[in-house]
PDB file of N, CA and C in Angstrom:
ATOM      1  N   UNK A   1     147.882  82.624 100.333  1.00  0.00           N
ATOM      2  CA  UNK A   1     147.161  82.168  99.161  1.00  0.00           C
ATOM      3  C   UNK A   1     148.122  81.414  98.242  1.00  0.00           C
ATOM      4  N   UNK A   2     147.748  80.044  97.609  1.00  0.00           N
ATOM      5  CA  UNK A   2     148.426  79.155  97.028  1.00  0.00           C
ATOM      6  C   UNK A   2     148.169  79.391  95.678  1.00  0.00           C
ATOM      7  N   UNK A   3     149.279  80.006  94.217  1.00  0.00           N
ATOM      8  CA  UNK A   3     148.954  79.926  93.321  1.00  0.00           C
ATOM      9  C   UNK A   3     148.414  78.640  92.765  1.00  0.00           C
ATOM     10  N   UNK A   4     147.483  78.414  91.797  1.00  0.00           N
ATOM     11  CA  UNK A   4     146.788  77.330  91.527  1.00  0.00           C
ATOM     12  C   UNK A   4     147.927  76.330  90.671  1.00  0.00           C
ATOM     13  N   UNK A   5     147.492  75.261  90.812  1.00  0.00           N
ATOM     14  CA  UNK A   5     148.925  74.291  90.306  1.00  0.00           C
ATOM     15  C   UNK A   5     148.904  74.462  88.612  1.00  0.00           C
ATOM     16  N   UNK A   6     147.739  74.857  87.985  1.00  0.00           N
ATOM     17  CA  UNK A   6     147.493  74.485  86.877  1.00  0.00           C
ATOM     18  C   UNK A   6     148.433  75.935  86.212  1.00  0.00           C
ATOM     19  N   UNK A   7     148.201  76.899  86.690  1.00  0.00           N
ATOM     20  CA  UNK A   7     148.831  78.354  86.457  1.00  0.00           C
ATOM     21  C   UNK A   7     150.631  77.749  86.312  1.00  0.00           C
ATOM     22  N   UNK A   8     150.810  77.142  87.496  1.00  0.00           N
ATOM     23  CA  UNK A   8     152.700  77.008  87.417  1.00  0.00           C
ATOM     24  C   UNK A   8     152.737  76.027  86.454  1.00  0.00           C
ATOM     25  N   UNK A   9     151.917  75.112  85.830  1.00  0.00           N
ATOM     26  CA  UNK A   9     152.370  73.742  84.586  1.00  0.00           C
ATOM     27  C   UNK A   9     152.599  74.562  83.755  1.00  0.00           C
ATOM     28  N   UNK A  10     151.595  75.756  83.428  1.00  0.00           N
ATOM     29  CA  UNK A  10     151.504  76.511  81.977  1.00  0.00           C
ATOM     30  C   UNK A  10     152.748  77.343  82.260  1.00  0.00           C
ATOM     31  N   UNK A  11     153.532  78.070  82.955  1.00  0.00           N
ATOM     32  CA  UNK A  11     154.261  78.756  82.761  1.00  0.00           C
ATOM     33  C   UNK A  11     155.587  77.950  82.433  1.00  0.00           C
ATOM     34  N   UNK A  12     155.551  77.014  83.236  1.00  0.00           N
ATOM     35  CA  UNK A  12     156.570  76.022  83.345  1.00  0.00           C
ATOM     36  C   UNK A  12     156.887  75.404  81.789  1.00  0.00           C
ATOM     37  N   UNK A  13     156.144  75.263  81.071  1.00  0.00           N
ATOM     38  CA  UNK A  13     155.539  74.406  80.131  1.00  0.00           C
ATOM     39  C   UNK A  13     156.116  75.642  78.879  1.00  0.00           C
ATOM     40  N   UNK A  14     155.248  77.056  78.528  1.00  0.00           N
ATOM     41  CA  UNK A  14     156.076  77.889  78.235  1.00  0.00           C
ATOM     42  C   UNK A  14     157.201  78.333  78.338  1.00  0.00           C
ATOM     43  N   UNK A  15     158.200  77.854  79.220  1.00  0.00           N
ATOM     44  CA  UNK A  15     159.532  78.307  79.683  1.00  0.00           C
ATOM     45  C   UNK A  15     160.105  77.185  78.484  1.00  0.00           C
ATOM     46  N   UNK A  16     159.809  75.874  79.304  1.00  0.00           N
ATOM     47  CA  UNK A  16     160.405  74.860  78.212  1.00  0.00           C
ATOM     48  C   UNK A  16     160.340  75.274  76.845  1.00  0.00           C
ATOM     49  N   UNK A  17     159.546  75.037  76.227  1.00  0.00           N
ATOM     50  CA  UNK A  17     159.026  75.529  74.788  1.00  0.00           C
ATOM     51  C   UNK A  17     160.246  76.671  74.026  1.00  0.00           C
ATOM     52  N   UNK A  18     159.988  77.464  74.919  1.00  0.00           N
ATOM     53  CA  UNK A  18     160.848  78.635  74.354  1.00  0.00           C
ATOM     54  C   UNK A  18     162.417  78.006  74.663  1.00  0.00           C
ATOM     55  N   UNK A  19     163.085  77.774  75.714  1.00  0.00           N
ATOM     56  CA  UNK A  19     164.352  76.883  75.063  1.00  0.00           C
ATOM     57  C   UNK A  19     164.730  76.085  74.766  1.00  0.00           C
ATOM     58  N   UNK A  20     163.492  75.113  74.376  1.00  0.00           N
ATOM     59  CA  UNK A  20     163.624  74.407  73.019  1.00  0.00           C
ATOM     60  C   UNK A  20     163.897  75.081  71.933  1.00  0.00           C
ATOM     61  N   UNK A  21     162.715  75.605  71.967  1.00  0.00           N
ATOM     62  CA  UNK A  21     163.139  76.489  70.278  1.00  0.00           C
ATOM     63  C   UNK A  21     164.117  77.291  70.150  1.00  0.00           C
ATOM     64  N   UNK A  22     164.772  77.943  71.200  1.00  0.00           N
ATOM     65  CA  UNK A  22     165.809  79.106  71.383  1.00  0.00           C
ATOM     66  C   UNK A  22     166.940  77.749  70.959  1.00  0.00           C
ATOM     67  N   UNK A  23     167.050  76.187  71.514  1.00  0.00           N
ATOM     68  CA  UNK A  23     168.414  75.755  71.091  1.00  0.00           C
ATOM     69  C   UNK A  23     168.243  75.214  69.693  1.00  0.00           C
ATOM     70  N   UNK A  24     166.865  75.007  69.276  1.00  0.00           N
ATOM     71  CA  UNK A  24     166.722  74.116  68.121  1.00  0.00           C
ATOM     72  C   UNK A  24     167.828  74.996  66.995  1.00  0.00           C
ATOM     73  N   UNK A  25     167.083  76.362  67.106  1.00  0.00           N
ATOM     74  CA  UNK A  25     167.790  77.525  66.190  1.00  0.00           C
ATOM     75  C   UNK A  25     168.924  77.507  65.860  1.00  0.00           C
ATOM     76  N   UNK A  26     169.800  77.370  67.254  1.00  0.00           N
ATOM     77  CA  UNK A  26     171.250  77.399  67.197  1.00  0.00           C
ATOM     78  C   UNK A  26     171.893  76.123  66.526  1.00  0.00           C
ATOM     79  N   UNK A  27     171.433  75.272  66.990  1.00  0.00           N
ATOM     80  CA  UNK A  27     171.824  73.855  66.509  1.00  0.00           C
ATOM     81  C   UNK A  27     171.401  73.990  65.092  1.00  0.00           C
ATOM     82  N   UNK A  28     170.244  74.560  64.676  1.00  0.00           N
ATOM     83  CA  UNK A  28     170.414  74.658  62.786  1.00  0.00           C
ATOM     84  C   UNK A  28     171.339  75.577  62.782  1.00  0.00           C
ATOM     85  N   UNK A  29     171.606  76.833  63.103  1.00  0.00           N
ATOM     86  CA  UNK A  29     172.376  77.782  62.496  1.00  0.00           C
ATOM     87  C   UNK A  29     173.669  77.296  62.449  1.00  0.00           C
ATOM     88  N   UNK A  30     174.201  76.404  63.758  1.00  0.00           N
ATOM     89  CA  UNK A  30     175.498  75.812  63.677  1.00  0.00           C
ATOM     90  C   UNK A  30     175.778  74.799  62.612  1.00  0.00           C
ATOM     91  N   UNK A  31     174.519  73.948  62.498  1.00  0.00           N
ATOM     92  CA  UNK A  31     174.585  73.106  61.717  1.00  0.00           C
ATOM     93  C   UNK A  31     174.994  73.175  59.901  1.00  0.00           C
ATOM     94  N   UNK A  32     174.141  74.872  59.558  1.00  0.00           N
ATOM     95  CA  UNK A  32     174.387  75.208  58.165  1.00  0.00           C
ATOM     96  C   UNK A  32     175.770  75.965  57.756  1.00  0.00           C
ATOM     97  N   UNK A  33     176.170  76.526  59.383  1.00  0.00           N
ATOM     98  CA  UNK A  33     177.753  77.125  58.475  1.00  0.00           C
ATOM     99  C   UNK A  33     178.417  77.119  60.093  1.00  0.00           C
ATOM    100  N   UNK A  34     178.920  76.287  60.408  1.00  0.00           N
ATOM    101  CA  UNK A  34     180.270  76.078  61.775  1.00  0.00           C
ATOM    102  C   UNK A  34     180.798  77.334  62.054  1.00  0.00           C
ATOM    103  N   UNK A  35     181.948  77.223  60.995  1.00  0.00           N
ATOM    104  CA  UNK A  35     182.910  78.111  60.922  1.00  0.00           C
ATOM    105  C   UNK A  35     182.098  79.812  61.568  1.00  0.00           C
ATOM    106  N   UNK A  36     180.700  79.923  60.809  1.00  0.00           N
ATOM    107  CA  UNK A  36     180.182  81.433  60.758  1.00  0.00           C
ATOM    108  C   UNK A  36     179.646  81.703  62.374  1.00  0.00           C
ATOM    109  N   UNK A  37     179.171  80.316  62.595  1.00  0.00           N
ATOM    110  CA  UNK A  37     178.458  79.949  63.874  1.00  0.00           C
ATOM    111  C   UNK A  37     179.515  80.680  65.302  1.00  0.00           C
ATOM    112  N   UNK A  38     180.628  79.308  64.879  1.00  0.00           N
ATOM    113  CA  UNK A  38     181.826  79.531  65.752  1.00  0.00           C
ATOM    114  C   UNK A  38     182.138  81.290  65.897  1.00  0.00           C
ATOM    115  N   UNK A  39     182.539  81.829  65.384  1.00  0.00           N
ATOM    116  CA  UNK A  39     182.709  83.216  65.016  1.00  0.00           C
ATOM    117  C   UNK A  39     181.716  84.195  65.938  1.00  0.00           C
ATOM    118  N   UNK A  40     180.146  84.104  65.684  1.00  0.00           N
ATOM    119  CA  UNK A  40     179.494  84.907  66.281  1.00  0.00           C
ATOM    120  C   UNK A  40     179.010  84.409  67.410  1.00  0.00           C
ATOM    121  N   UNK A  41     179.679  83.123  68.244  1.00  0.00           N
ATOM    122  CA  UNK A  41     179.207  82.736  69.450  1.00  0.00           C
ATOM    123  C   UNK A  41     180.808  82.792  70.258  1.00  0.00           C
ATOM    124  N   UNK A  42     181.794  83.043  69.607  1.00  0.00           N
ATOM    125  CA  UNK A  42     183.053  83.096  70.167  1.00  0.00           C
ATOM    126  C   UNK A  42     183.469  84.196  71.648  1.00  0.00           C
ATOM    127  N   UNK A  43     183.828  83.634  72.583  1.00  0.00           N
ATOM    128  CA  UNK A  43     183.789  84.543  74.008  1.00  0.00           C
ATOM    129  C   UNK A  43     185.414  85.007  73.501  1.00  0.00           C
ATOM    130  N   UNK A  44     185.262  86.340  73.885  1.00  0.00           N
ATOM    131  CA  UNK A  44     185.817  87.996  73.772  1.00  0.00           C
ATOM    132  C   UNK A  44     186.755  87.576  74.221  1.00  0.00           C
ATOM    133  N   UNK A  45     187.961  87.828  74.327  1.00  0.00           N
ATOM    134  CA  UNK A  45     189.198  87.658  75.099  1.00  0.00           C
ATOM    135  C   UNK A  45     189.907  89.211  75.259  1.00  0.00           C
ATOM    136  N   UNK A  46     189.534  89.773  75.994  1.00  0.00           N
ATOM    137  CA  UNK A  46     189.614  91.093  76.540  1.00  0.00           C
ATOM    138  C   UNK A  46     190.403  91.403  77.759  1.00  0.00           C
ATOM    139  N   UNK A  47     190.367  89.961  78.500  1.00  0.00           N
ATOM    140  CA  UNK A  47     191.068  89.966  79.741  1.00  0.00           C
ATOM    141  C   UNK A  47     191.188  91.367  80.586  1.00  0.00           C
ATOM    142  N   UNK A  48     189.615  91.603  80.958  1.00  0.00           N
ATOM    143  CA  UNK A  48     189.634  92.850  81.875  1.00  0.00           C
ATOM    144  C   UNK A  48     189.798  94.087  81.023  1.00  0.00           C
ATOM    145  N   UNK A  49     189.898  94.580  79.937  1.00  0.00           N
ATOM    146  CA  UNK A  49     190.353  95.651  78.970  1.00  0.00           C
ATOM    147  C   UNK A  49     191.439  95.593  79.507  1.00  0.00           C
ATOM    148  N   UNK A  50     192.091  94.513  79.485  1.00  0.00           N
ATOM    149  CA  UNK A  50     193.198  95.529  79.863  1.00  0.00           C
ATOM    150  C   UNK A  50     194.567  95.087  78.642  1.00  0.00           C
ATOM    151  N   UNK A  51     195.488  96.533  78.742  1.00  0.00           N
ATOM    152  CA  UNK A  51     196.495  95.865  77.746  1.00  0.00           C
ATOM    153  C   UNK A  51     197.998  95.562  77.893  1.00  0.00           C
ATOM    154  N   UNK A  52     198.558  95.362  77.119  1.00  0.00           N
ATOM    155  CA  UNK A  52     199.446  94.609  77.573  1.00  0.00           C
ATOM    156  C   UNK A  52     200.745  95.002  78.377  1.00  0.00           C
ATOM    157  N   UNK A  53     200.761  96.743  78.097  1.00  0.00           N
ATOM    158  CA  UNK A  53     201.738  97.716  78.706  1.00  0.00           C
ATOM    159  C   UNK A  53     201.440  97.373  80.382  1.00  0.00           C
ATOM    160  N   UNK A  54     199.831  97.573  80.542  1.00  0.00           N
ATOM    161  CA  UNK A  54     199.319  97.238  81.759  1.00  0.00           C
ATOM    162  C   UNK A  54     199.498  96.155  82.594  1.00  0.00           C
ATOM    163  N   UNK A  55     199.341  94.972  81.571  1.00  0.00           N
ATOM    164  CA  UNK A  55     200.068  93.366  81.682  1.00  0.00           C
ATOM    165  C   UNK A  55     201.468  93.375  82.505  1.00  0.00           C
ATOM    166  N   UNK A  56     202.132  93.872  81.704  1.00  0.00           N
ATOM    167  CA  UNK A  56     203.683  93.919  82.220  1.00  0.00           C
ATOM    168  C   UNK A  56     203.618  94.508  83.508  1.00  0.00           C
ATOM    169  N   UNK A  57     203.061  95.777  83.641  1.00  0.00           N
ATOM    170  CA  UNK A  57     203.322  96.328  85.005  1.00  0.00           C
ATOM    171  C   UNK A  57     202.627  95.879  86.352  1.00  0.00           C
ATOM    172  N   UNK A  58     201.890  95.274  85.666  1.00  0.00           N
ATOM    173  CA  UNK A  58     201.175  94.285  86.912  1.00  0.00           C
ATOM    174  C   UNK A  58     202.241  93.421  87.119  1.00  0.00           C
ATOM    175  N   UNK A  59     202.386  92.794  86.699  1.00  0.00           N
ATOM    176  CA  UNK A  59     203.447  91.405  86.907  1.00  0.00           C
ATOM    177  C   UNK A  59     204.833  91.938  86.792  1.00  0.00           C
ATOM    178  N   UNK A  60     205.012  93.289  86.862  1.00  0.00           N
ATOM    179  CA  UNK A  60     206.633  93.795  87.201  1.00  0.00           C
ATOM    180  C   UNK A  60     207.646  93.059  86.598  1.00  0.00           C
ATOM    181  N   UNK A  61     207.496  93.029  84.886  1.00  0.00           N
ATOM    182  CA  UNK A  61     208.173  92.222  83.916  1.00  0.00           C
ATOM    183  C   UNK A  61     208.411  93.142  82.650  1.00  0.00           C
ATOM    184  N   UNK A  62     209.773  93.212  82.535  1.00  0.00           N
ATOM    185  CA  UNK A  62     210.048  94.304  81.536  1.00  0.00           C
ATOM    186  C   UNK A  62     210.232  92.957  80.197  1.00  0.00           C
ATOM    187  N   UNK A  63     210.948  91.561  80.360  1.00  0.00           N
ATOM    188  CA  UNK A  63     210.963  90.499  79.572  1.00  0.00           C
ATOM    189  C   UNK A  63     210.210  89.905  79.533  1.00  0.00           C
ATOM    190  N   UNK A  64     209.521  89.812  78.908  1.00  0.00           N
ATOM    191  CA  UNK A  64     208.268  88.422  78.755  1.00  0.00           C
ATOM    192  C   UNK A  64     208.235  87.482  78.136  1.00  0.00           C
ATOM    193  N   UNK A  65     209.144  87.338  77.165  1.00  0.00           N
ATOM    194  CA  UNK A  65     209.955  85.750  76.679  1.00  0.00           C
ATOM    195  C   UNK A  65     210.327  85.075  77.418  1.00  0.00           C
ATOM    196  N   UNK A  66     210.515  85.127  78.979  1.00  0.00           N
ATOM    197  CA  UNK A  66     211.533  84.398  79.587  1.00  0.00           C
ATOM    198  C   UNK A  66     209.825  84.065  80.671  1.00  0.00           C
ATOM    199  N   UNK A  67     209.750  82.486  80.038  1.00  0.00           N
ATOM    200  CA  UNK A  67     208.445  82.180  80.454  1.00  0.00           C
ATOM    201  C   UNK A  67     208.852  81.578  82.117  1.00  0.00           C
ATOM    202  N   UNK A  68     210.248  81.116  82.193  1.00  0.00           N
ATOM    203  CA  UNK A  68     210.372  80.689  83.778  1.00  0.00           C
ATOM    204  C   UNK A  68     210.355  81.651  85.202  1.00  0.00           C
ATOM    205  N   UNK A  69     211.070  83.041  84.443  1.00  0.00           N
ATOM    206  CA  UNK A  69     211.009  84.087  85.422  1.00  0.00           C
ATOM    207  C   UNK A  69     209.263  84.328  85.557  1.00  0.00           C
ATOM    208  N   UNK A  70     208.568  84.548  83.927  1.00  0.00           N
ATOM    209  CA  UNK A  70     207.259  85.034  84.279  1.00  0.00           C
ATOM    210  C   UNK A  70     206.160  84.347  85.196  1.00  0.00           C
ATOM    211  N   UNK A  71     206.950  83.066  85.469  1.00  0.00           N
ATOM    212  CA  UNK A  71     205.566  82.065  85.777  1.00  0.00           C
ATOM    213  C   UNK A  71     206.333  81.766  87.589  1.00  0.00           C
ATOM    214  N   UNK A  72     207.919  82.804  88.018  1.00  0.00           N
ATOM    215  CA  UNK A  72     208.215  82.168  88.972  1.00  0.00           C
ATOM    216  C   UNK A  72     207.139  83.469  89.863  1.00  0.00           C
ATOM    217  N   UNK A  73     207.170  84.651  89.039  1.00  0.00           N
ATOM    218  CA  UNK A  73     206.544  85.928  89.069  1.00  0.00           C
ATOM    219  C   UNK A  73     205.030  85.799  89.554  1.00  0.00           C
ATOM    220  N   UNK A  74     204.712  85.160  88.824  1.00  0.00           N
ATOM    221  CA  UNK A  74     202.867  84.965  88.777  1.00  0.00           C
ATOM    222  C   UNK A  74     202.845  84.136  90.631  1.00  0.00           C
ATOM    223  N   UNK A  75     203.618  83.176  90.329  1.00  0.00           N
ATOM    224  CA  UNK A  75     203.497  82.186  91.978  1.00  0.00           C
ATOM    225  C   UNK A  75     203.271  83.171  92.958  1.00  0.00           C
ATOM    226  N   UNK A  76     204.586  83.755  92.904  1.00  0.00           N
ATOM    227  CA  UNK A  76     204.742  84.777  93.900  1.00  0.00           C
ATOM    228  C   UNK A  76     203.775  85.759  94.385  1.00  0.00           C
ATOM    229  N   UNK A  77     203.436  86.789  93.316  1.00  0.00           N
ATOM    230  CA  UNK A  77     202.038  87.409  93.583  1.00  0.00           C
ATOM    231  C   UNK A  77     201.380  86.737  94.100  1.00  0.00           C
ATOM    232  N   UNK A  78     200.647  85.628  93.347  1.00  0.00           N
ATOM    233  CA  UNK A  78     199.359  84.913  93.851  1.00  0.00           C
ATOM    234  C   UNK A  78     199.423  84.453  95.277  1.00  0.00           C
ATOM    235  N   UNK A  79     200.584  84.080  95.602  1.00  0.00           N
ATOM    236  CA  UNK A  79     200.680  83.140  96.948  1.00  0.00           C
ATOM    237  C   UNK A  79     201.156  84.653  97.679  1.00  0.00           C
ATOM    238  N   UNK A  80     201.458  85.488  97.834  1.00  0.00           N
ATOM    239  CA  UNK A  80     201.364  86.626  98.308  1.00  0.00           C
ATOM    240  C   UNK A  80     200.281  87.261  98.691  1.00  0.00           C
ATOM    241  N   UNK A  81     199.372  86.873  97.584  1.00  0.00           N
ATOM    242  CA  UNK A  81     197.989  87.122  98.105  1.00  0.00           C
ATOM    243  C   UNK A  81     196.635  86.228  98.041  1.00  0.00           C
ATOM    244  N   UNK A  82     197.456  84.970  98.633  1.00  0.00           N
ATOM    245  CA  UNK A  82     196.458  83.985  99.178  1.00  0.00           C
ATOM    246  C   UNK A  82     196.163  84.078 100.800  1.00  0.00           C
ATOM    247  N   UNK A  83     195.149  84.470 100.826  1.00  0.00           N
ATOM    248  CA  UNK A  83     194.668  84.152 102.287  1.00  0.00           C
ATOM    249  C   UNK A  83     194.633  82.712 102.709  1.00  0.00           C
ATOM    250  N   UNK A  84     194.379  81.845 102.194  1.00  0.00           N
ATOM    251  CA  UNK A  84     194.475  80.277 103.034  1.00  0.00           C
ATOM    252  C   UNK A  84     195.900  80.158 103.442  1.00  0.00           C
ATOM    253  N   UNK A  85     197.111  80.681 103.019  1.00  0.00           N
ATOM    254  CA  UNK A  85     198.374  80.048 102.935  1.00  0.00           C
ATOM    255  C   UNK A  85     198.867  81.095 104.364  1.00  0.00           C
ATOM    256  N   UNK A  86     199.144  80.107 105.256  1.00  0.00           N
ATOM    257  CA  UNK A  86     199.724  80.811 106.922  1.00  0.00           C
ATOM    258  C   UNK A  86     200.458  81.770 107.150  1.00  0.00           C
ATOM    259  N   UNK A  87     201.195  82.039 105.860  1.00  0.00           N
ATOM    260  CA  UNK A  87     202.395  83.015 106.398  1.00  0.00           C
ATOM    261  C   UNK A  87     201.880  84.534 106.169  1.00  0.00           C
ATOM    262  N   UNK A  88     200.513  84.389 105.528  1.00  0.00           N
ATOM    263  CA  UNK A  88     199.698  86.014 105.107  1.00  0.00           C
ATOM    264  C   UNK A  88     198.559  86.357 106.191  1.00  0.00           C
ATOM    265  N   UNK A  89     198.584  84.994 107.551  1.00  0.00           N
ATOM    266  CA  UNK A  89     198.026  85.897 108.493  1.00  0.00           C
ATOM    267  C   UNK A  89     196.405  85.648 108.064  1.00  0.00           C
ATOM    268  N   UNK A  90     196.102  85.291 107.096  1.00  0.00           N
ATOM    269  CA  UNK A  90     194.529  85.542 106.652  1.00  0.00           C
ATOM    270  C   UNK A  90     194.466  86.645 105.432  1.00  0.00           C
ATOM    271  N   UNK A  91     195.262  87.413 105.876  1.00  0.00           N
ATOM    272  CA  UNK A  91     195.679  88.392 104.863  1.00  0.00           C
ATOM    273  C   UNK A  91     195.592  88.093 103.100  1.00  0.00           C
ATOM    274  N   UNK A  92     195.205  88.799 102.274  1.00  0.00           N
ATOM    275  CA  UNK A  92     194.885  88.524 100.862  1.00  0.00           C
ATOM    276  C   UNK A  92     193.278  89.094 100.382  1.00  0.00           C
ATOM    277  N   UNK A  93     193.833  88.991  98.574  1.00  0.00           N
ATOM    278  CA  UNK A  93     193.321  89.607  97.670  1.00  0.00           C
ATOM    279  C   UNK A  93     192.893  88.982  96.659  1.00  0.00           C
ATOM    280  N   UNK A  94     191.578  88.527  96.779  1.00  0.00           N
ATOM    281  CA  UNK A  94     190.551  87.937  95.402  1.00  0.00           C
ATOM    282  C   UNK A  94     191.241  88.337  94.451  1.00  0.00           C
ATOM    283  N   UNK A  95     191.068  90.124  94.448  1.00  0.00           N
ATOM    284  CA  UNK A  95     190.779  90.651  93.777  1.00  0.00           C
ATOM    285  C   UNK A  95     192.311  90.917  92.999  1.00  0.00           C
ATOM    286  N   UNK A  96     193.419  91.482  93.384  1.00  0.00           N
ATOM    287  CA  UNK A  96     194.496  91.268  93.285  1.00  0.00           C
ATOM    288  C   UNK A  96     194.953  89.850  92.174  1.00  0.00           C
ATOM    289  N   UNK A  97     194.606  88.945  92.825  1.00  0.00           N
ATOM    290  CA  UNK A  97     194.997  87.467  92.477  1.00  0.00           C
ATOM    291  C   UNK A  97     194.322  87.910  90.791  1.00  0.00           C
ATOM    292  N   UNK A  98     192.993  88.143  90.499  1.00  0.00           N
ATOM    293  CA  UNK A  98     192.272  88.087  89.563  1.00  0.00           C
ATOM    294  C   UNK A  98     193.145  89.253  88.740  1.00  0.00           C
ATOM    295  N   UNK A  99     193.148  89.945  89.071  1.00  0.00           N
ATOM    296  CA  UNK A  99     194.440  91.002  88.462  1.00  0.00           C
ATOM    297  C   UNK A  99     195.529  90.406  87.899  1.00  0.00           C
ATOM    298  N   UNK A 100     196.442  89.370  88.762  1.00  0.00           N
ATOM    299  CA  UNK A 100     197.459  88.819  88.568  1.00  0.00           C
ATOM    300  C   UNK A 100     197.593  87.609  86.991  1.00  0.00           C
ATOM    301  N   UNK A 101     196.013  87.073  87.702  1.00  0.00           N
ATOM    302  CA  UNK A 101     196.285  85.840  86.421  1.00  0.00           C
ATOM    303  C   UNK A 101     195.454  86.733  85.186  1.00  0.00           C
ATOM    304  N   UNK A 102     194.244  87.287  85.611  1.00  0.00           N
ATOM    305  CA  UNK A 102     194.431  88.123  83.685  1.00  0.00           C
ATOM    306  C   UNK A 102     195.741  89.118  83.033  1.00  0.00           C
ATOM    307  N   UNK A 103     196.399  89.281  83.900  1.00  0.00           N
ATOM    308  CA  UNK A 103     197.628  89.893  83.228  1.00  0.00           C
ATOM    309  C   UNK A 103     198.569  88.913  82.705  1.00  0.00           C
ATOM    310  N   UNK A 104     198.401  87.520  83.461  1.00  0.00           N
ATOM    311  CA  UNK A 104     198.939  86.433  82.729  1.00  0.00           C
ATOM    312  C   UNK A 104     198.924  85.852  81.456  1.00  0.00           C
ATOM    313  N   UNK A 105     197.290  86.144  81.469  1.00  0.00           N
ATOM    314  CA  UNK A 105     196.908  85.662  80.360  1.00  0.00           C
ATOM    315  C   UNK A 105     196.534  86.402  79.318  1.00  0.00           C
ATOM    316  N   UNK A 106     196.409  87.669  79.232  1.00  0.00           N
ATOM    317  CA  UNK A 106     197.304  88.889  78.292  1.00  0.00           C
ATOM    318  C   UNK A 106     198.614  88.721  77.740  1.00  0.00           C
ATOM    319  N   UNK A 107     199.123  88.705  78.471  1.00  0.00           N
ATOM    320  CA  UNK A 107     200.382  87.899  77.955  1.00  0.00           C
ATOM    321  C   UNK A 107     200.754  86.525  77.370  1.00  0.00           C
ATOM    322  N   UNK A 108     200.061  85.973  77.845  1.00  0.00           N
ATOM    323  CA  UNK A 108     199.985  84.454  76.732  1.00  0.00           C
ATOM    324  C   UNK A 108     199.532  84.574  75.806  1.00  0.00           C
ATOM    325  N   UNK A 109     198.317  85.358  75.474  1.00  0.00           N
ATOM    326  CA  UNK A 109     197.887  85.756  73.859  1.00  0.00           C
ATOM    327  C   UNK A 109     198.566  86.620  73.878  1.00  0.00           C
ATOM    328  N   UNK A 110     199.470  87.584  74.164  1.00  0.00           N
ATOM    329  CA  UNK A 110     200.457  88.272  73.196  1.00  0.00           C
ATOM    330  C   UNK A 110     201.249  87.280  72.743  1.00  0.00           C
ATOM    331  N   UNK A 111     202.096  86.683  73.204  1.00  0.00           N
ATOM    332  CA  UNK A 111     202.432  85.831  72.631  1.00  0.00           C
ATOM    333  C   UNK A 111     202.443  84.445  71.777  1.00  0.00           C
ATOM    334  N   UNK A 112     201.204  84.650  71.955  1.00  0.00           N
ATOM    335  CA  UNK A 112     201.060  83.676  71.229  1.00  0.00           C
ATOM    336  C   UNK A 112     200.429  84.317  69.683  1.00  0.00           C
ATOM    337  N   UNK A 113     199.828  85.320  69.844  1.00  0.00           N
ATOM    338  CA  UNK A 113     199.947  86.308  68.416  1.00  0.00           C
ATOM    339  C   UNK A 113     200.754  86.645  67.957  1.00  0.00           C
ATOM    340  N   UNK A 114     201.829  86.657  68.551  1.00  0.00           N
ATOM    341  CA  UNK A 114     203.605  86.958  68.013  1.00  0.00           C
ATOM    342  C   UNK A 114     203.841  85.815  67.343  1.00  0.00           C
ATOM    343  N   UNK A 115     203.649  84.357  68.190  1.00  0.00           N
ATOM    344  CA  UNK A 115     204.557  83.390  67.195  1.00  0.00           C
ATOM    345  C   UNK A 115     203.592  82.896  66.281  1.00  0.00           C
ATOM    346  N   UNK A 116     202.265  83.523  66.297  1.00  0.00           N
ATOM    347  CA  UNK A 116     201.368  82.726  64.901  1.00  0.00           C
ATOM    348  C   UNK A 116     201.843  84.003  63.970  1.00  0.00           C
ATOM    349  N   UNK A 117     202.269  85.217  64.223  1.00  0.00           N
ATOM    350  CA  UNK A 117     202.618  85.857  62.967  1.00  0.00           C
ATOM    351  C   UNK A 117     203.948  85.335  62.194  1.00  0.00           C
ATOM    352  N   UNK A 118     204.954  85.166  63.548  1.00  0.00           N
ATOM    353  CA  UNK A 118     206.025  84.617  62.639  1.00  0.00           C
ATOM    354  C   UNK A 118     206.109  83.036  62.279  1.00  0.00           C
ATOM    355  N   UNK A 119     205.219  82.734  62.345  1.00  0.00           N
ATOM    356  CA  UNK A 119     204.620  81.336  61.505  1.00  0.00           C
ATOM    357  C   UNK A 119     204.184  81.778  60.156  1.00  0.00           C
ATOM    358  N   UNK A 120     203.598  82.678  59.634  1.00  0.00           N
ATOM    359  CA  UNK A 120     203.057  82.868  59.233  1.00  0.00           C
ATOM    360  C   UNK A 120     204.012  83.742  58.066  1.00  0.00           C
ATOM    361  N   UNK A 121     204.622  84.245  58.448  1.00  0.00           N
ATOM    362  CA  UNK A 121     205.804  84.895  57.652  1.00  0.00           C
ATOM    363  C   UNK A 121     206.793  84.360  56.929  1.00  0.00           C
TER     364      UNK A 121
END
């Protein structure tokens, strides 16, 4: 049995409607205060909950100023656990890898909250 064509325009038709109006909203709300907008549409930077003690021990880094060791560190893991790359056999870890670079990037906002404080000081 073929739903009737006229049934899928109207739903179709209602779908539109509603995110129209769902973006019109935003686009005024952004429009009357940015700054407030920006703020309550801003994506979380949580990087996995995880923190930064955790950071370090993932990436087996007691220094984390020393951005050449940390980033010779990160290669290593990752290509350690790349499966495309021949010498792992097929061998490797999505999941691992995803481990690897949010602990990276835990660490780049630590630091980078460090040097906006002592900017700031």
């Amino acid at each position: 049995m073929r739903p009737p064509v006229g049934l899928l325009a109207q739903i179709a038709s209602a779908v539109s409607r509603s995110f129209r109006k769902a973006f019109q909203e935003e686009y005024l709300a952004a429009k009357q205060d940015p700054e407030k907008w920006m703020k309550a549409t801003s994506i979380s930077r949580n990087f996995g909950n995880m923190s930064f003690d955790e950071a370090k021990k993932i990436l087996d880094v007691e220094e984390v100023e020393d951005k050449e060791a940390l980033e010779a560190k990160v290669e290593k893991l990752l290509q350690m656990n790349d499966k495309k790359d021949p010498k792992n056999n097929g061998f490797g870890s999505k999941y691992i890898q995803d481990k690897v670079l949010n602990a990276k990037e835990r660490i780049d906002f630590e630091l980078e909250q460090r040097q906006e404080k002592r900017a700031e000081a």
